[in-house]
C-alpha atoms as a PDB file:
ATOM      1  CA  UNK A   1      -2.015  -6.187 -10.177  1.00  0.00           C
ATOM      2  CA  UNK A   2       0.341  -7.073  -7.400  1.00  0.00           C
ATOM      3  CA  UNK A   3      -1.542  -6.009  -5.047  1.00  0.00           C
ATOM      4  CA  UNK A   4      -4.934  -7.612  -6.271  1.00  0.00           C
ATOM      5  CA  UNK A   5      -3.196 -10.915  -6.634  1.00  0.00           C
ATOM      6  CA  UNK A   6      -1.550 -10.947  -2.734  1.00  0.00           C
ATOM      7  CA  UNK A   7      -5.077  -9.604  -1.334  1.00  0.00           C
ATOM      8  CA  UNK A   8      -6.615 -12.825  -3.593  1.00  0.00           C
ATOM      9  CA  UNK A   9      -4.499 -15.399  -1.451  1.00  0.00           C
ATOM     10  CA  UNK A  10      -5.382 -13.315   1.571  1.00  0.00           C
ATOM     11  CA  UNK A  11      -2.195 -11.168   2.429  1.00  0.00           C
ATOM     12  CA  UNK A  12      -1.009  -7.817   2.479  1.00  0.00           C
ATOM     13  CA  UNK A  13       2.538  -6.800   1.748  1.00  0.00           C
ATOM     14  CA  UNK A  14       5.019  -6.252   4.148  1.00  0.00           C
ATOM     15  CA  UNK A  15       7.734  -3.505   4.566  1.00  0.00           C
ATOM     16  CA  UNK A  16      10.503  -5.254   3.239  1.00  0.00           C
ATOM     17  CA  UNK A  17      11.833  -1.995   1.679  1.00  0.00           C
ATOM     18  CA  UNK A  18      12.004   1.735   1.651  1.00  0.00           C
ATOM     19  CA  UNK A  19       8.405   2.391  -0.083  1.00  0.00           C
ATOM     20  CA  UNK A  20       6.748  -0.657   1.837  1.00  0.00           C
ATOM     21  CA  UNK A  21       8.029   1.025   4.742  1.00  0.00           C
ATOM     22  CA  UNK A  22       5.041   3.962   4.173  1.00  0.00           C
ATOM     23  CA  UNK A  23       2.234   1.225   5.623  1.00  0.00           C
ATOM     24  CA  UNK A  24       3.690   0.796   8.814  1.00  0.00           C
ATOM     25  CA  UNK A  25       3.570  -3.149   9.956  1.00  0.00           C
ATOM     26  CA  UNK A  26       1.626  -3.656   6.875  1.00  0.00           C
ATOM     27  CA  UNK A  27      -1.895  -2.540   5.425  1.00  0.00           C
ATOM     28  CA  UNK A  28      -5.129  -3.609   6.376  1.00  0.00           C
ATOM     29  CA  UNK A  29      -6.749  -6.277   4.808  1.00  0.00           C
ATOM     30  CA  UNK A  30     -10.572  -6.413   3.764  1.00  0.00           C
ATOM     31  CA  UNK A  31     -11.362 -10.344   3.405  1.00  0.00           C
ATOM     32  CA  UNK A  32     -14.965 -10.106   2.351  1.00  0.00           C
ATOM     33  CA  UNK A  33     -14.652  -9.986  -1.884  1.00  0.00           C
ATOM     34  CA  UNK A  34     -17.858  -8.289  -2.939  1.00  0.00           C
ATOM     35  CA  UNK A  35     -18.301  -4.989  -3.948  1.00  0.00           C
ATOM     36  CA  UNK A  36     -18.605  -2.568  -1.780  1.00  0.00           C
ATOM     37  CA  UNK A  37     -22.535  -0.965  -2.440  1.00  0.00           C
ATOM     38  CA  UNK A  38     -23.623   0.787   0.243  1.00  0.00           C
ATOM     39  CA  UNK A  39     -22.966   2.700   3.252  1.00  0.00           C
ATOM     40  CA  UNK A  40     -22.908  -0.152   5.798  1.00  0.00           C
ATOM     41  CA  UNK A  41     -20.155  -2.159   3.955  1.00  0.00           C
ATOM     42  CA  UNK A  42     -18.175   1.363   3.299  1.00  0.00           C
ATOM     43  CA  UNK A  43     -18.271   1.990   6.717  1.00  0.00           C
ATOM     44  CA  UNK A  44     -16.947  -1.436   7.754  1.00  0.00           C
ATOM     45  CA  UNK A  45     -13.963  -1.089   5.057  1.00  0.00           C
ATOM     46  CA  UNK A  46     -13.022   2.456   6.419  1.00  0.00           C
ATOM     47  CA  UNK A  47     -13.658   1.065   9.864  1.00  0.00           C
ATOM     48  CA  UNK A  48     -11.337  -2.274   9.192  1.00  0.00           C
ATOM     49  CA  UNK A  49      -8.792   0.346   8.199  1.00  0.00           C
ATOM     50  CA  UNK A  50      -8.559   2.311  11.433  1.00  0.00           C
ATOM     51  CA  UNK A  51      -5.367   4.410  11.768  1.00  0.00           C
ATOM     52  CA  UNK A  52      -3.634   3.077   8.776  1.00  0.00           C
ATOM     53  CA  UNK A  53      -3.098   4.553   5.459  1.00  0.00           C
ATOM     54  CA  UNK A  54      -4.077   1.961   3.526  1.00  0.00           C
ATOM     55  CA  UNK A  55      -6.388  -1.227   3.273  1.00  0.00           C
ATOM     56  CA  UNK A  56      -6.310  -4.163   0.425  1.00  0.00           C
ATOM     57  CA  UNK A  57      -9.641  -5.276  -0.541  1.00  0.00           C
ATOM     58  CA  UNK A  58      -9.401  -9.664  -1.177  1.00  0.00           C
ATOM     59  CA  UNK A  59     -10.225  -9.303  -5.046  1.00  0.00           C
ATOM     60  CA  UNK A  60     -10.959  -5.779  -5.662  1.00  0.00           C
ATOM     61  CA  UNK A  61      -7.675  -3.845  -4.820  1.00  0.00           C
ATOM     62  CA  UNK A  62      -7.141  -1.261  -2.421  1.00  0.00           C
ATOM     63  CA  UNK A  63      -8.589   1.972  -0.777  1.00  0.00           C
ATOM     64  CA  UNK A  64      -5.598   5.083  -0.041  1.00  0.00           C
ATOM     65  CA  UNK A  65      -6.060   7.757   2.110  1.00  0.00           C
ATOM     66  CA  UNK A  66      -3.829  10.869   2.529  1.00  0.00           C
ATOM     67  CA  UNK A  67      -4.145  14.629   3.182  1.00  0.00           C
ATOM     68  CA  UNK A  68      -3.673  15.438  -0.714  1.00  0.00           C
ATOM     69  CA  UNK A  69      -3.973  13.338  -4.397  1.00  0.00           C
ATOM     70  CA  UNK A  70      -0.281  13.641  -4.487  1.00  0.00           C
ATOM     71  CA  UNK A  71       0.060  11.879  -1.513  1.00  0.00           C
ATOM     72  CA  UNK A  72      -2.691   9.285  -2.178  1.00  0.00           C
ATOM     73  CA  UNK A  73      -1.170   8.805  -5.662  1.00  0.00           C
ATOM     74  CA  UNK A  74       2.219   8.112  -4.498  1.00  0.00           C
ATOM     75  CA  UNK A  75       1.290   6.031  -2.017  1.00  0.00           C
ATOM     76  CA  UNK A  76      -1.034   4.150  -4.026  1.00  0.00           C
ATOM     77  CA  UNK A  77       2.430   3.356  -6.378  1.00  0.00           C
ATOM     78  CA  UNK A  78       4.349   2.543  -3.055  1.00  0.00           C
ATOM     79  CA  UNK A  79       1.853   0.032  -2.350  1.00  0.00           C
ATOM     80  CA  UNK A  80       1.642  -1.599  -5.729  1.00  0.00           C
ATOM     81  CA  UNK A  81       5.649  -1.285  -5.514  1.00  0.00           C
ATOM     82  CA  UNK A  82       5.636  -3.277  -1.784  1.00  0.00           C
ATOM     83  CA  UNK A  83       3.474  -5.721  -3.297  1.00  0.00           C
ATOM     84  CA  UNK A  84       6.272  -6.585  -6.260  1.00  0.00           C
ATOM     85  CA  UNK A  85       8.748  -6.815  -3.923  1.00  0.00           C
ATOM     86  CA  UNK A  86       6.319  -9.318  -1.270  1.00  0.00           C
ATOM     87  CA  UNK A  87       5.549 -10.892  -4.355  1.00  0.00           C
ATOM     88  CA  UNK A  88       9.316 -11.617  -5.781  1.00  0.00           C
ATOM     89  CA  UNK A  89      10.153 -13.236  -2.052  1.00  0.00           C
ATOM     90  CA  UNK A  90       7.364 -15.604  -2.006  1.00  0.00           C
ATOM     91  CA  UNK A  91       8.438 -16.387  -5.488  1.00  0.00           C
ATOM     92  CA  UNK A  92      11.870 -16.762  -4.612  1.00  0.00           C
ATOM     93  CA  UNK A  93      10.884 -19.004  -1.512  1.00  0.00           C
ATOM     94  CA  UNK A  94      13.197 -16.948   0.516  1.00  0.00           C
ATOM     95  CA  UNK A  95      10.053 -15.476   2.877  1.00  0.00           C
ATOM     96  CA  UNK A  96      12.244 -16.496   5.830  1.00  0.00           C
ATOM     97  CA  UNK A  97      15.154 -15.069   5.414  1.00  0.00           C
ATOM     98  CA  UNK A  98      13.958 -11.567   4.098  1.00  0.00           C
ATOM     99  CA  UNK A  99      13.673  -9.050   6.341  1.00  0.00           C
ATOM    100  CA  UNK A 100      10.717  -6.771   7.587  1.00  0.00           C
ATOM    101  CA  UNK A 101      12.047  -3.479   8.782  1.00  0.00           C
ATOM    102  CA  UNK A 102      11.555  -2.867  12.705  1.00  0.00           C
ATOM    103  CA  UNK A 103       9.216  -0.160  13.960  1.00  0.00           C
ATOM    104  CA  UNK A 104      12.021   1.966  14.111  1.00  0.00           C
ATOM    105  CA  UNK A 105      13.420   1.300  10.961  1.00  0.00           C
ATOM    106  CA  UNK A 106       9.945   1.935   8.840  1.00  0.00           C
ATOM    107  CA  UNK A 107       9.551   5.123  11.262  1.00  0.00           C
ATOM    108  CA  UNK A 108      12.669   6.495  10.043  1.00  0.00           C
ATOM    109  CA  UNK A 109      12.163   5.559   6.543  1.00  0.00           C
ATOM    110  CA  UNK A 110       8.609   6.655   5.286  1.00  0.00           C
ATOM    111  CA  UNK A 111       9.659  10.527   5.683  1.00  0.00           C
ATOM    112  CA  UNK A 112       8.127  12.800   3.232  1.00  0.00           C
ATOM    113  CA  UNK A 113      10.820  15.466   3.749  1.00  0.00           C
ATOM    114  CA  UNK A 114      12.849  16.814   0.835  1.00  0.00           C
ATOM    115  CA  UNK A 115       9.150  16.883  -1.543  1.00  0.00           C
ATOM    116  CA  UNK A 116       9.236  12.744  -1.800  1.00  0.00           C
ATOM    117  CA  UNK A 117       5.591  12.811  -2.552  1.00  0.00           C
ATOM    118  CA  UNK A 118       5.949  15.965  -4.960  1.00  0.00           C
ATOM    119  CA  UNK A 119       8.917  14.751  -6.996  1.00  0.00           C
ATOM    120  CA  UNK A 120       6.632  10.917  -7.205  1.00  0.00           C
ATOM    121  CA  UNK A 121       4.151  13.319  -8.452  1.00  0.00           C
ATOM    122  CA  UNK A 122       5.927  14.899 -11.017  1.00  0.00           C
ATOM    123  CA  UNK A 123       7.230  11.644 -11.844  1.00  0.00           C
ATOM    124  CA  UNK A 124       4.159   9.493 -11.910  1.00  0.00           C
ATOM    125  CA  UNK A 125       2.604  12.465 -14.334  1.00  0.00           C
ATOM    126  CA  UNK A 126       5.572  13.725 -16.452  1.00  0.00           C
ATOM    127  CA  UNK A 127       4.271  14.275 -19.502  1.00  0.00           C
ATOM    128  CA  UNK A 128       0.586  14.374 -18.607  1.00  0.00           C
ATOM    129  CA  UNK A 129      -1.338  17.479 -20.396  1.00  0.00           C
ATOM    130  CA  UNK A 130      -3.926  17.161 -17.542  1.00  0.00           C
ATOM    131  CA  UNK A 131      -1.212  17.228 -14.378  1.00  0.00           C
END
């Protein structure tokens, strides 16, 4: 939902903390809202979002890729997560002031040593007969 309402005004969250630190200088954003339907426009959508991990689509939500579900999963909450936390500054009206983590800051942050994207796993399904 967070994520679906900053990609309606046009916007992408930014890394403001640890988990929005995972999309680098941000996600891409996809500005044309109709459904994706064919090849063409999937093509353009992948194409759009190049090297990064992620891309918000302006009314329809956001495409995730990783090198497992686990990974696509957890980063899929991460974004959602970024997008609370983009959301709550705008709200707050203190976009100024907050702070988007340097290069080298989000470079050293989004590690996935120490099974981060395992335990979000095990989190995000605890309890799940089908996990």
């Amino acid at each position: 939902p967070a994520v679906m309402i900053l990609g309606t005004a046009g916007r992408v969250p930014m890394a403001r903390h640890g988990m929005g630190s995972y999309f680098g200088d941000g996600p891409a954003l996809w500005s044309d809202p109709q459904l994706v339907r064919d090849d063409q426009l999937a093509s353009a959508v992948i194409e759009t979002m190049g090297q990064k991990n992620a891309v918000v689509m302006r009314g329809n939500g956001l495409v995730v890729g990783a090198s497992s579900l686990e990974k696509v999963i957890s980063l899929t909450w991460y974004l959602e997560d970024a997008a609370k936390i983009e959301l709550a500054v705008l709200s707050a009206g203190i976009e100024s002031e907050s702070i988007i983590m340097s290069a080298e800051e989000r470079e050293r942050r989004a590690v996935s040593a120490g099974g981060i994207f395992e335990r979000m796993w095990e989190f995000l399904t605890a309890g799940d007969p089908e996990a």
